[in-house]
C-alpha atoms as a PDB file:
ATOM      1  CA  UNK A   1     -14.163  67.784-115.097  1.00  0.00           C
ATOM      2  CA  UNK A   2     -13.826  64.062-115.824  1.00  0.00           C
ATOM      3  CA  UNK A   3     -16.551  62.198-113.261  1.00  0.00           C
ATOM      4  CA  UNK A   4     -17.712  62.745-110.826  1.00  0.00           C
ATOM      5  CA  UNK A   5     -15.974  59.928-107.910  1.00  0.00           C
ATOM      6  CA  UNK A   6     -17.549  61.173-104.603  1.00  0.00           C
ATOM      7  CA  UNK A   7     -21.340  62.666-104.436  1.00  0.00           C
ATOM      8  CA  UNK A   8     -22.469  63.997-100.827  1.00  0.00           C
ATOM      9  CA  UNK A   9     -26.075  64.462-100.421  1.00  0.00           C
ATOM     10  CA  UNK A  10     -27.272  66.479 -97.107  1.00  0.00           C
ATOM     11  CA  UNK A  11     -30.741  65.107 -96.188  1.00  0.00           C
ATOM     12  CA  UNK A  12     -33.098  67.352 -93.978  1.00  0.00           C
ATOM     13  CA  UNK A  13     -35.900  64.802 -93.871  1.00  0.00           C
ATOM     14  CA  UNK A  14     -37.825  66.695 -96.148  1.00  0.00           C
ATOM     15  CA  UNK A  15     -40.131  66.126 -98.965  1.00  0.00           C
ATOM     16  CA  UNK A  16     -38.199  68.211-101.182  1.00  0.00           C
ATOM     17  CA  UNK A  17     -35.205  66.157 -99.885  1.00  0.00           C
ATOM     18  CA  UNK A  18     -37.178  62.766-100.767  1.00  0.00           C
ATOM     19  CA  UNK A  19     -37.613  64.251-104.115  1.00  0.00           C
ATOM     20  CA  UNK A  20     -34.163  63.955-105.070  1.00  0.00           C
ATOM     21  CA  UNK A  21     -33.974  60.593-104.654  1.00  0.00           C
ATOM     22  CA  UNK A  22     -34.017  59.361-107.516  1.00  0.00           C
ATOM     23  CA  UNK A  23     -31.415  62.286-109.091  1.00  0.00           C
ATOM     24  CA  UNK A  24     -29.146  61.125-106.570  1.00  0.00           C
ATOM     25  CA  UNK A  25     -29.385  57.030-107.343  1.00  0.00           C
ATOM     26  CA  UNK A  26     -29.254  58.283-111.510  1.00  0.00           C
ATOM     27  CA  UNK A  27     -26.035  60.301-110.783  1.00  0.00           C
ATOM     28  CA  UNK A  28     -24.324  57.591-108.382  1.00  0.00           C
ATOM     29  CA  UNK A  29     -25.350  55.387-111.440  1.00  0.00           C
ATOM     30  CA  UNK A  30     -24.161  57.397-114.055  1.00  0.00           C
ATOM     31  CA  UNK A  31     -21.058  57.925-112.608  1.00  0.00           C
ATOM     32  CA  UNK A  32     -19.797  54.909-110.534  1.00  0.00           C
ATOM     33  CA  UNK A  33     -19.869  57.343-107.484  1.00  0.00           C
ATOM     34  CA  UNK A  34     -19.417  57.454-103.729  1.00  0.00           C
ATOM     35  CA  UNK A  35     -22.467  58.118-101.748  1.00  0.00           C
ATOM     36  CA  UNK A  36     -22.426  60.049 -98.675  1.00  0.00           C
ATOM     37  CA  UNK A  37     -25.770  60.801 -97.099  1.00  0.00           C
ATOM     38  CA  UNK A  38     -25.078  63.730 -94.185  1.00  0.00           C
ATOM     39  CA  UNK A  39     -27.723  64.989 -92.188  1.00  0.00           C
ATOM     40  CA  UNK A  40     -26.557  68.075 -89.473  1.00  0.00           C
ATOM     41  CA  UNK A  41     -27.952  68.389 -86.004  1.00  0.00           C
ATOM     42  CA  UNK A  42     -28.552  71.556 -85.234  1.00  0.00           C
ATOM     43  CA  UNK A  43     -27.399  72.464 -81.649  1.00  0.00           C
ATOM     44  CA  UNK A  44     -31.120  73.528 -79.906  1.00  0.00           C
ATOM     45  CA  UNK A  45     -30.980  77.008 -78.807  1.00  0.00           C
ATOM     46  CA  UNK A  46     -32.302  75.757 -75.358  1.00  0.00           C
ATOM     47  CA  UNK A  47     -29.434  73.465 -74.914  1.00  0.00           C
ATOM     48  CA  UNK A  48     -27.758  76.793 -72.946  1.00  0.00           C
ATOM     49  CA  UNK A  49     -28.980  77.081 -69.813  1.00  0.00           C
ATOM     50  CA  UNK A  50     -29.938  80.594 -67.328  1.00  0.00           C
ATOM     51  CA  UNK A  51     -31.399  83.277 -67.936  1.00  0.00           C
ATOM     52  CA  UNK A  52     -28.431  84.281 -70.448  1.00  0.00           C
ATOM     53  CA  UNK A  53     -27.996  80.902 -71.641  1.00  0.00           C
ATOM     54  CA  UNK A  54     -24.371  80.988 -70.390  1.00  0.00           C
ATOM     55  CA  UNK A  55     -24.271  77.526 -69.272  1.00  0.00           C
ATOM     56  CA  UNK A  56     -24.886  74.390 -70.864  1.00  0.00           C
ATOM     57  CA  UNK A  57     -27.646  71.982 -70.559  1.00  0.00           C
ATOM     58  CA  UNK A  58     -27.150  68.500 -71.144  1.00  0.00           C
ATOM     59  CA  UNK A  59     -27.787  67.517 -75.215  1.00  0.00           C
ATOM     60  CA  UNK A  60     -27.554  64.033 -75.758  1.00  0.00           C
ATOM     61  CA  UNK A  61     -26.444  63.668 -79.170  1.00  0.00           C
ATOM     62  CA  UNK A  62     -24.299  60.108 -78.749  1.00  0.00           C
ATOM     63  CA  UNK A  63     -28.116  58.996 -77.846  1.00  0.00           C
ATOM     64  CA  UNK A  64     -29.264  60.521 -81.086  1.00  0.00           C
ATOM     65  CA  UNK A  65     -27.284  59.492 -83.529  1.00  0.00           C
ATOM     66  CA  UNK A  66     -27.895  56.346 -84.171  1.00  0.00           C
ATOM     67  CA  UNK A  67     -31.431  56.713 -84.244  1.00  0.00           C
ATOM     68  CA  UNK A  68     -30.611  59.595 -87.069  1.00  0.00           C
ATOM     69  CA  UNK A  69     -28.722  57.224 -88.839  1.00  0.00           C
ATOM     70  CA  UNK A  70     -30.979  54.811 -89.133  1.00  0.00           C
ATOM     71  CA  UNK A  71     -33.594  57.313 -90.068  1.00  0.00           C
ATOM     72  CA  UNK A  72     -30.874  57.816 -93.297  1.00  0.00           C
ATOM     73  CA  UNK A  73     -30.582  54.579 -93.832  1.00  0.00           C
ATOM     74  CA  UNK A  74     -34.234  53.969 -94.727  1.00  0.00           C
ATOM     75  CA  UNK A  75     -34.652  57.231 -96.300  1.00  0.00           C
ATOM     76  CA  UNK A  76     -32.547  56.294 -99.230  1.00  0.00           C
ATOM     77  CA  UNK A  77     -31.998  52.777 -99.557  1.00  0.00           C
ATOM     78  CA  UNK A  78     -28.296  53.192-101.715  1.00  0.00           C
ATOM     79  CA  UNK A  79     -25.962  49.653-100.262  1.00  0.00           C
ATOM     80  CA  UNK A  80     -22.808  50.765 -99.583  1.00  0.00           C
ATOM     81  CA  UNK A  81     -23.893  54.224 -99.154  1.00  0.00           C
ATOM     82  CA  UNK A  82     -21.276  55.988 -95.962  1.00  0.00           C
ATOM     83  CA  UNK A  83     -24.045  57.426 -93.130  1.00  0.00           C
ATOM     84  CA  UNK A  84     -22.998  60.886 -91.738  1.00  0.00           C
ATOM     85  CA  UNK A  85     -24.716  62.255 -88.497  1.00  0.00           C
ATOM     86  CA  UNK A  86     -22.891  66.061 -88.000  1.00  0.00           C
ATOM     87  CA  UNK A  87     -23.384  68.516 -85.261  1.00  0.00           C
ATOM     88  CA  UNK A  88     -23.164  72.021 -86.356  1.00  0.00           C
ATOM     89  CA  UNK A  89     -24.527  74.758 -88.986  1.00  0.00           C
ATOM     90  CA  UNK A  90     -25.628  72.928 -91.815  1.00  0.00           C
ATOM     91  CA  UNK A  91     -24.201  75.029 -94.387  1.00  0.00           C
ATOM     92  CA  UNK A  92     -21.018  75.378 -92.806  1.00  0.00           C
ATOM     93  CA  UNK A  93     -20.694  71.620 -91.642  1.00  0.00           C
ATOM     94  CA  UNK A  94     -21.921  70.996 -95.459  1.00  0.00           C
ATOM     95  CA  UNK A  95     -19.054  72.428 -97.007  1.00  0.00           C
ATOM     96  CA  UNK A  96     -16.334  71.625 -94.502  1.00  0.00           C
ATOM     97  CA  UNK A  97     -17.226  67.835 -95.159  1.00  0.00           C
ATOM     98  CA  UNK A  98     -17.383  68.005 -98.697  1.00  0.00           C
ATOM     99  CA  UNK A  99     -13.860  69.968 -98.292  1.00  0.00           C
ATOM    100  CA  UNK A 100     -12.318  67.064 -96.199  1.00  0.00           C
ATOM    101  CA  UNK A 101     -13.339  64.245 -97.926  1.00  0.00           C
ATOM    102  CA  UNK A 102     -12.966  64.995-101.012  1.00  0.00           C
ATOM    103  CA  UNK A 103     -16.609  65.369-102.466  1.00  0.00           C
ATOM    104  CA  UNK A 104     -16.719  66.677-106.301  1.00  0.00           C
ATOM    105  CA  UNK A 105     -20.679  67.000-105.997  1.00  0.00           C
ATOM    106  CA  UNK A 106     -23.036  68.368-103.510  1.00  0.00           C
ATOM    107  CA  UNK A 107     -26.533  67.679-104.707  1.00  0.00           C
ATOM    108  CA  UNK A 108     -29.463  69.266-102.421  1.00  0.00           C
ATOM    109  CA  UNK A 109     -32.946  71.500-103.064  1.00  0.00           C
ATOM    110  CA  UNK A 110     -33.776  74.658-103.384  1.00  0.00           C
ATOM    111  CA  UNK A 111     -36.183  75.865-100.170  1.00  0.00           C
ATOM    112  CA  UNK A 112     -37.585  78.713-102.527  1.00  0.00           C
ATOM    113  CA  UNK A 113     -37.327  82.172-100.217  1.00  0.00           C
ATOM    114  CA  UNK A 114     -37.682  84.694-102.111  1.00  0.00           C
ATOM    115  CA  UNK A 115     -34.929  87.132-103.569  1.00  0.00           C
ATOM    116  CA  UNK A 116     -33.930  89.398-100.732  1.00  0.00           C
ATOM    117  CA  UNK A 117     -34.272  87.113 -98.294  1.00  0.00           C
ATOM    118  CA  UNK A 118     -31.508  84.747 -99.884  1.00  0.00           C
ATOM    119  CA  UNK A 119     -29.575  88.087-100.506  1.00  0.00           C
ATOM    120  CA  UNK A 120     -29.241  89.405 -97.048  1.00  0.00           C
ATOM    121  CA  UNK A 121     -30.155  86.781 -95.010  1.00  0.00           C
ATOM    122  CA  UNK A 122     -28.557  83.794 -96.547  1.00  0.00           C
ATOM    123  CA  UNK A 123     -29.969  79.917 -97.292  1.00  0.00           C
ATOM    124  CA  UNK A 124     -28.568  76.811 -96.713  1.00  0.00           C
ATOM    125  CA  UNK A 125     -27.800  76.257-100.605  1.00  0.00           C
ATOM    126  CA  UNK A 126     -26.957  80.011-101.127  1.00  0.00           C
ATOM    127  CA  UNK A 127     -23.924  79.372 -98.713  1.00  0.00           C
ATOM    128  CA  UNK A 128     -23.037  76.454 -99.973  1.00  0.00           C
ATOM    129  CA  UNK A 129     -22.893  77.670-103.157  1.00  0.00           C
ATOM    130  CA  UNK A 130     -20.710  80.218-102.254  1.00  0.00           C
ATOM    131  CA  UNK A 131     -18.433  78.356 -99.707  1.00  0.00           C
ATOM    132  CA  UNK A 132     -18.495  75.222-101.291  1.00  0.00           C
ATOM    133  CA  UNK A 133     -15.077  74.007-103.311  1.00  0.00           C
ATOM    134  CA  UNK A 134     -16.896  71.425-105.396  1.00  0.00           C
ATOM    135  CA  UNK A 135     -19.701  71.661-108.054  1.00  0.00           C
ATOM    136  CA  UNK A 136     -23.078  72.547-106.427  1.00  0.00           C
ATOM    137  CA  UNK A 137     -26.296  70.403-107.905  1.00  0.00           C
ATOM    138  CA  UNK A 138     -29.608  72.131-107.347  1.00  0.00           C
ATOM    139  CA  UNK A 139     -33.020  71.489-107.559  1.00  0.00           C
ATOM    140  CA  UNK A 140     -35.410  74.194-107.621  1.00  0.00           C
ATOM    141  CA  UNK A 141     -38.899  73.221-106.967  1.00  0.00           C
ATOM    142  CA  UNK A 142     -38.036  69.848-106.721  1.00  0.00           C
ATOM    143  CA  UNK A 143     -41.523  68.809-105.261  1.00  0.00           C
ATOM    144  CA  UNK A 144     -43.194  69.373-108.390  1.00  0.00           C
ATOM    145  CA  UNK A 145     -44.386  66.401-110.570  1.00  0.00           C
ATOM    146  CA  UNK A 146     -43.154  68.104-113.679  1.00  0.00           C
ATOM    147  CA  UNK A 147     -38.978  67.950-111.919  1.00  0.00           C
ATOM    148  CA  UNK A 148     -39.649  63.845-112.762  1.00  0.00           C
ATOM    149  CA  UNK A 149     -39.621  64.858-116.521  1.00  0.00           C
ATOM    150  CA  UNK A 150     -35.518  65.536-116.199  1.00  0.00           C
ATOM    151  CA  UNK A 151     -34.398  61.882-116.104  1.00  0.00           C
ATOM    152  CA  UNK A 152     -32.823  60.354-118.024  1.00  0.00           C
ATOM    153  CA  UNK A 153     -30.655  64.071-118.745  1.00  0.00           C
ATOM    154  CA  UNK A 154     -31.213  64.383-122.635  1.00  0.00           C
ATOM    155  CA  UNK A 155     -30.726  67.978-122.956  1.00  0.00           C
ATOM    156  CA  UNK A 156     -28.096  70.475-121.332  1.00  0.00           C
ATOM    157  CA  UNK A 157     -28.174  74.263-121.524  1.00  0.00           C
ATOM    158  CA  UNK A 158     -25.201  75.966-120.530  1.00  0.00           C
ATOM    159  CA  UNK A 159     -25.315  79.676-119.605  1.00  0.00           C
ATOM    160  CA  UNK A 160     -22.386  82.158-119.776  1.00  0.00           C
ATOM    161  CA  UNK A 161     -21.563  85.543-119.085  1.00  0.00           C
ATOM    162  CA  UNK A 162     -18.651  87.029-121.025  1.00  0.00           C
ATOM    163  CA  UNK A 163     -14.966  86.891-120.753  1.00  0.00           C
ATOM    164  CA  UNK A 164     -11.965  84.226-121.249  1.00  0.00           C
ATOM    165  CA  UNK A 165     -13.034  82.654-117.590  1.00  0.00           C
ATOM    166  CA  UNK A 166     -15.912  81.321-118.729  1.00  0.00           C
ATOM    167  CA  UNK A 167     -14.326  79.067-121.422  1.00  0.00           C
ATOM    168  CA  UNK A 168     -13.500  76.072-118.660  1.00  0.00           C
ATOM    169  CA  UNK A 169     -16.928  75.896-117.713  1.00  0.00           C
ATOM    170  CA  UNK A 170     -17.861  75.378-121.513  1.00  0.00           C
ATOM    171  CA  UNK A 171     -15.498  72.600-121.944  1.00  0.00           C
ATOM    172  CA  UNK A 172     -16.904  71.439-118.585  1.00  0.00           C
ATOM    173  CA  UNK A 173     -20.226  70.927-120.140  1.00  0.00           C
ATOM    174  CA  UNK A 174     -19.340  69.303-123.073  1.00  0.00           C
ATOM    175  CA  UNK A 175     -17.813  66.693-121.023  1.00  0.00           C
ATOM    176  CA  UNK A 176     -20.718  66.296-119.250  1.00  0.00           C
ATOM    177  CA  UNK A 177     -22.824  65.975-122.201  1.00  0.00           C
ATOM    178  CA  UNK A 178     -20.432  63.344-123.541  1.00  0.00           C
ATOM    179  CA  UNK A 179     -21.396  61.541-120.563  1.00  0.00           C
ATOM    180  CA  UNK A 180     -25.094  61.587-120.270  1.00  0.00           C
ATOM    181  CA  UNK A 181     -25.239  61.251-124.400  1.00  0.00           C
ATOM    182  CA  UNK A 182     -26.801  64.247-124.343  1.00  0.00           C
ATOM    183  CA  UNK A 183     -27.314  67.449-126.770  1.00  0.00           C
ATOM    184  CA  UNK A 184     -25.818  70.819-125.507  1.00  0.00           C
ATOM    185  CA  UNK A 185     -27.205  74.446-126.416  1.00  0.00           C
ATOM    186  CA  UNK A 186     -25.427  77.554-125.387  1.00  0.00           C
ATOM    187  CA  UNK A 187     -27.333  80.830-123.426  1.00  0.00           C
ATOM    188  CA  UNK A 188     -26.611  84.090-123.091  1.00  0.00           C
ATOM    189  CA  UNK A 189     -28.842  87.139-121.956  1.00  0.00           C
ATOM    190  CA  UNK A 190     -28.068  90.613-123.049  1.00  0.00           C
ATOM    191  CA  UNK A 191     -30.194  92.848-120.374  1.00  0.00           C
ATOM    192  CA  UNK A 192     -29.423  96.204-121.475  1.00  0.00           C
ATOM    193  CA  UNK A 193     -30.874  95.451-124.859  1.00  0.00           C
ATOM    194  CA  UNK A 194     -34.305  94.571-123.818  1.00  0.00           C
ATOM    195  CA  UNK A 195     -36.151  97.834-124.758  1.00  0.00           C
ATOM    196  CA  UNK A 196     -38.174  99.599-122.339  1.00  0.00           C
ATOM    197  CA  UNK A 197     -41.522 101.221-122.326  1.00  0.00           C
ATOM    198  CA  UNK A 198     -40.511 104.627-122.641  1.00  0.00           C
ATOM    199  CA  UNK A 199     -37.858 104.474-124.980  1.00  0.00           C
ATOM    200  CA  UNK A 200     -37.760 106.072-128.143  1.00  0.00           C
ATOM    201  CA  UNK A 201     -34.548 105.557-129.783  1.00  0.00           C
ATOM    202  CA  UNK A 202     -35.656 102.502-131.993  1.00  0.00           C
ATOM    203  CA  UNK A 203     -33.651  98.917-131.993  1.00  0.00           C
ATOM    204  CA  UNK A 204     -30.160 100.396-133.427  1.00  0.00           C
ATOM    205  CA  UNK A 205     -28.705 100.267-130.069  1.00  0.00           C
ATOM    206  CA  UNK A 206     -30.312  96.930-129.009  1.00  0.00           C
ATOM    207  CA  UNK A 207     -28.856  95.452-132.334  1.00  0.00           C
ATOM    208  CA  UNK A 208     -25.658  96.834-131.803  1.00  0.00           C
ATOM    209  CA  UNK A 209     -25.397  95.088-127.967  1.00  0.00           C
ATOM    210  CA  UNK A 210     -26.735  91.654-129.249  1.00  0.00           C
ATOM    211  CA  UNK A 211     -23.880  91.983-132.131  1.00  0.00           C
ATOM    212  CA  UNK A 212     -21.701  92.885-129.925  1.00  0.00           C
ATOM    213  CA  UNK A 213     -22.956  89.639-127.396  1.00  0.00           C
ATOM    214  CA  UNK A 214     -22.290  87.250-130.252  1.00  0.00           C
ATOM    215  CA  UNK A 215     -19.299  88.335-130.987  1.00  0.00           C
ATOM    216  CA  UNK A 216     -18.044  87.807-127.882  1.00  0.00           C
ATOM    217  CA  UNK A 217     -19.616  84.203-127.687  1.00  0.00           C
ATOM    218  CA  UNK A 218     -17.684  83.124-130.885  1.00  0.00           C
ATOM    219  CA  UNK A 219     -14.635  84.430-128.794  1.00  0.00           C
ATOM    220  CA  UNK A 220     -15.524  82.402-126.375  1.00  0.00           C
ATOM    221  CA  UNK A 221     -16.248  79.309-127.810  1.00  0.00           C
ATOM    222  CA  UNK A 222     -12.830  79.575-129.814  1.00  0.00           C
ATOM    223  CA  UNK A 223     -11.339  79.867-126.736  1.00  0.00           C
ATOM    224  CA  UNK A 224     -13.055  76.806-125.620  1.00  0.00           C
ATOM    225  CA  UNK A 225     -12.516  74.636-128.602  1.00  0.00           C
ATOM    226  CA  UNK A 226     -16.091  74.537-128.781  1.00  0.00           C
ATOM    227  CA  UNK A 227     -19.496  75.181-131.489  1.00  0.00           C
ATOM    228  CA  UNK A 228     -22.531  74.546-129.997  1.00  0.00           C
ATOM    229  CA  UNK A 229     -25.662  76.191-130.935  1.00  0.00           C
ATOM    230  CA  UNK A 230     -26.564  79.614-129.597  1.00  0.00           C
ATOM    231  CA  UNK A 231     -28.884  81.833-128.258  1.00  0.00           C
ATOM    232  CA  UNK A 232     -28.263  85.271-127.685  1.00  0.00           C
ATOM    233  CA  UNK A 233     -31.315  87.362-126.233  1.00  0.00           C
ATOM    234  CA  UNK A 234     -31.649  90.696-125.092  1.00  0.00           C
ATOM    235  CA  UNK A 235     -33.615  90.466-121.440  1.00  0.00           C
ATOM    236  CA  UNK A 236     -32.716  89.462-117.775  1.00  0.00           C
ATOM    237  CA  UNK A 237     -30.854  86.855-117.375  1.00  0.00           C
ATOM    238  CA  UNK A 238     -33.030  84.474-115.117  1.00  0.00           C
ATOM    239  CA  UNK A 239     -35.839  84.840-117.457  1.00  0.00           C
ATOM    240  CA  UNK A 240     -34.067  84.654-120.709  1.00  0.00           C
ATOM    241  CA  UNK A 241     -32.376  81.190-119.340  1.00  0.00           C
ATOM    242  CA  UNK A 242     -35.666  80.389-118.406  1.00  0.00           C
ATOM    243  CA  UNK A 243     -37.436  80.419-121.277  1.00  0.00           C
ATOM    244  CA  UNK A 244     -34.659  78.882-123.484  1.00  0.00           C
ATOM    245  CA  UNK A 245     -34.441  75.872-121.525  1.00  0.00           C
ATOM    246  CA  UNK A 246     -38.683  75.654-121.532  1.00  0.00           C
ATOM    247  CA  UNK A 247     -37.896  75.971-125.369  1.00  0.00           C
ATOM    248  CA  UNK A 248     -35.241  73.517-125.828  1.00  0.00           C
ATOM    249  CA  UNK A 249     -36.813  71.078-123.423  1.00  0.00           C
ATOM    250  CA  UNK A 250     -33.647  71.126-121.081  1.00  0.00           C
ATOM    251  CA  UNK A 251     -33.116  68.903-118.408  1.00  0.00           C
ATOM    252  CA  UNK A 252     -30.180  70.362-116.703  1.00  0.00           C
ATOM    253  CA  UNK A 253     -29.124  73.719-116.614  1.00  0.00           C
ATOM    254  CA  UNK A 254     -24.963  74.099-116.545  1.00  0.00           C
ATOM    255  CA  UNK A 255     -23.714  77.650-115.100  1.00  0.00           C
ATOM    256  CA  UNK A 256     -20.135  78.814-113.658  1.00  0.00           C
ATOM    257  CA  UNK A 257     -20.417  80.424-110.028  1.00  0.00           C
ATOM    258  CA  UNK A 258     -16.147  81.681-110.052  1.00  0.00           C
ATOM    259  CA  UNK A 259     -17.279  85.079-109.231  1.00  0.00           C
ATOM    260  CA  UNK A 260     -19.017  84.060-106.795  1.00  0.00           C
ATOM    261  CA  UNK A 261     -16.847  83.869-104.289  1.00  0.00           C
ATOM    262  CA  UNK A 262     -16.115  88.020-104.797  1.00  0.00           C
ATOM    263  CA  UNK A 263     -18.161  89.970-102.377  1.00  0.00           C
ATOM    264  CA  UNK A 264     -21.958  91.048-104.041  1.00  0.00           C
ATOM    265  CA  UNK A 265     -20.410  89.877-107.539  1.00  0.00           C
ATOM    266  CA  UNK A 266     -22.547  90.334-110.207  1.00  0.00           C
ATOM    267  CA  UNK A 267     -22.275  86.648-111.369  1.00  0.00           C
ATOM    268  CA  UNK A 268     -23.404  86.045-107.566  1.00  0.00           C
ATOM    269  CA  UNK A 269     -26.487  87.706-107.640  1.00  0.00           C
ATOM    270  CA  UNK A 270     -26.984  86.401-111.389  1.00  0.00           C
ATOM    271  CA  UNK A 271     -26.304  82.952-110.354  1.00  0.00           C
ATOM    272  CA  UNK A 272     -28.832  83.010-108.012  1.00  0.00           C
ATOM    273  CA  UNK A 273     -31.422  84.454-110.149  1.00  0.00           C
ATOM    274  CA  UNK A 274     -31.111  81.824-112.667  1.00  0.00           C
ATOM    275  CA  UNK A 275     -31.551  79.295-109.803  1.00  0.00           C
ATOM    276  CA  UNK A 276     -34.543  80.721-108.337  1.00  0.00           C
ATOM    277  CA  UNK A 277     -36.121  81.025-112.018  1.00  0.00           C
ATOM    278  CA  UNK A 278     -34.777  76.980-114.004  1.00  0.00           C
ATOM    279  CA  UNK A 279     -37.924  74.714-114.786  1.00  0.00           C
ATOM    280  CA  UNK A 280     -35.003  71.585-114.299  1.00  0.00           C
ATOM    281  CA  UNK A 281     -32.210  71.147-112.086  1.00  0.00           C
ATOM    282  CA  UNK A 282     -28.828  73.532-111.976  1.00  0.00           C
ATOM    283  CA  UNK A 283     -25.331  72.660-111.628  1.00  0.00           C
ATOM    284  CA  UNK A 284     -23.308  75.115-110.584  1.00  0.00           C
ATOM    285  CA  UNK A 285     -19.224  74.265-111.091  1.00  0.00           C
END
């Protein structure tokens, strides 16, 4: 992963936005980093004109832009910082930038709708996330008092699902916690052997599965030139990841979104999960 050169954050004006501030001036630190603050004008839906909006009505944008970019300017005072004023979708315009310009890191906040809605209908950081080319930094609940608790970045839990493709994003992390001077603990949830209510079968095949789990993260961690401490829990994912980091006092969560990018994926859906559920902030490379 190396460091990261070029961070871009997209700023809505919002208090969750304002939150992030001082993530954003700690990573830009941390890393000797470009800033580029980007904030995306919608185009209003009353800017077409008739009664089937089939013409256009006048939207002055030239006029608003520099107002907009002042409005950036104050809202994070970074010198030397590049001001962006886009017209467009904000997720789209989001991730074409970052592709163009070479961005490494898009850091932005959660909004917190709820599961199906970020399913079917789709979020700002949920596209992103899966559009994006570069490593996604997210902050869910960033308004809360307790997100202030994450900096300086002491602790890193890493998350994994199985297979060889997750070995980069192990190495990834240990990088990363090379950089911050931070520990690193390894995650991974075993759902099918949580037992449930009505089973009667005892804990033989629940052992067996959570074997079977840490097995495959020695595998893995062979394959990654890596031994870091593990936990290996039966339970859903978000909630196992959850309560690990709570445990281990983590200050940045570290997952892999490759599968993302596969249509309904299960590391999609997974990813998202563990996003919706992190006490600190998630990178996502």
């Amino acid at each position: 992963m190396g460091t990261f050169r070029h961070i871009l954050f997209p700023v809505d004006f919002s208090e969750r936005s304002r939150s992030l501030c001082p993530y954003i001036k700690a990573m830009v630190d941390q890393f000797g980093a470009k800033l580029t603050l980007l904030n995306v004008v919608a185009i209003p839906a009353d800017s077409l004109g008739g009664v089937d909006r089939s013409f256009p009505v006048m939207f002055d944008f030239p006029a608003l832009e520099p107002v907009i970019k002042s409005r950036l300017a104050e809202f994070l005072k970074a010198p030397g910082a590049e001001i962006v004023v886009e017209q467009g979708d904000a997720a789209v315009t989001i991730s074409d930038y970052a592709r163009e310009h070479g961005v490494d890191l898009v850091m932005m906040p959660t909004h917190g709708y709820g599961k199906f809605r970020t399913l079917l209908l789709g979020s700002v950081v949920s596209k992103v996330l899966h559009d994006a080319a570069c490593a996604v930094w997210t902050a869910p609940h960033a308004e809360r008092a307790s997100m202030k608790e994450h900096l300086p970045c002491r602790n890193i839990l890493v998350a994994v699902d199985r297979g060889a493709e997750q070995a980069p994003v192990l190495r990834q992390a240990v990088a990363l916690a090379k950089e911050f001077g931070a520990g690193l603990r390894l995650v991974h949830a075993v759902p099918g052997a949580e037992r449930q209510l009505a089973d009667t079968g005892g804990d033989e095949f629940s052992l067996f599965l959570l074997d079977a789990a840490r097995k495959d993260m020695a595998k893995l961690q062979a394959e990654a030139g890596t031994n870091l401490e593990a936990s290996v829990m039966a339970g859903g994912v978000g909630r196992v990841v959850r309560q690990i980091a709570l445990d281990h006092k983590s200050d940045l969560l570290v997952i892999g979104r490759g599968v993302m990018h596969e249509t309904f994926g299960r590391l999609r859906t997974q990813s998202y999960e563990i996003i919706r559920q992190s006490p600190c902030p998630v990178l996502s490379l």
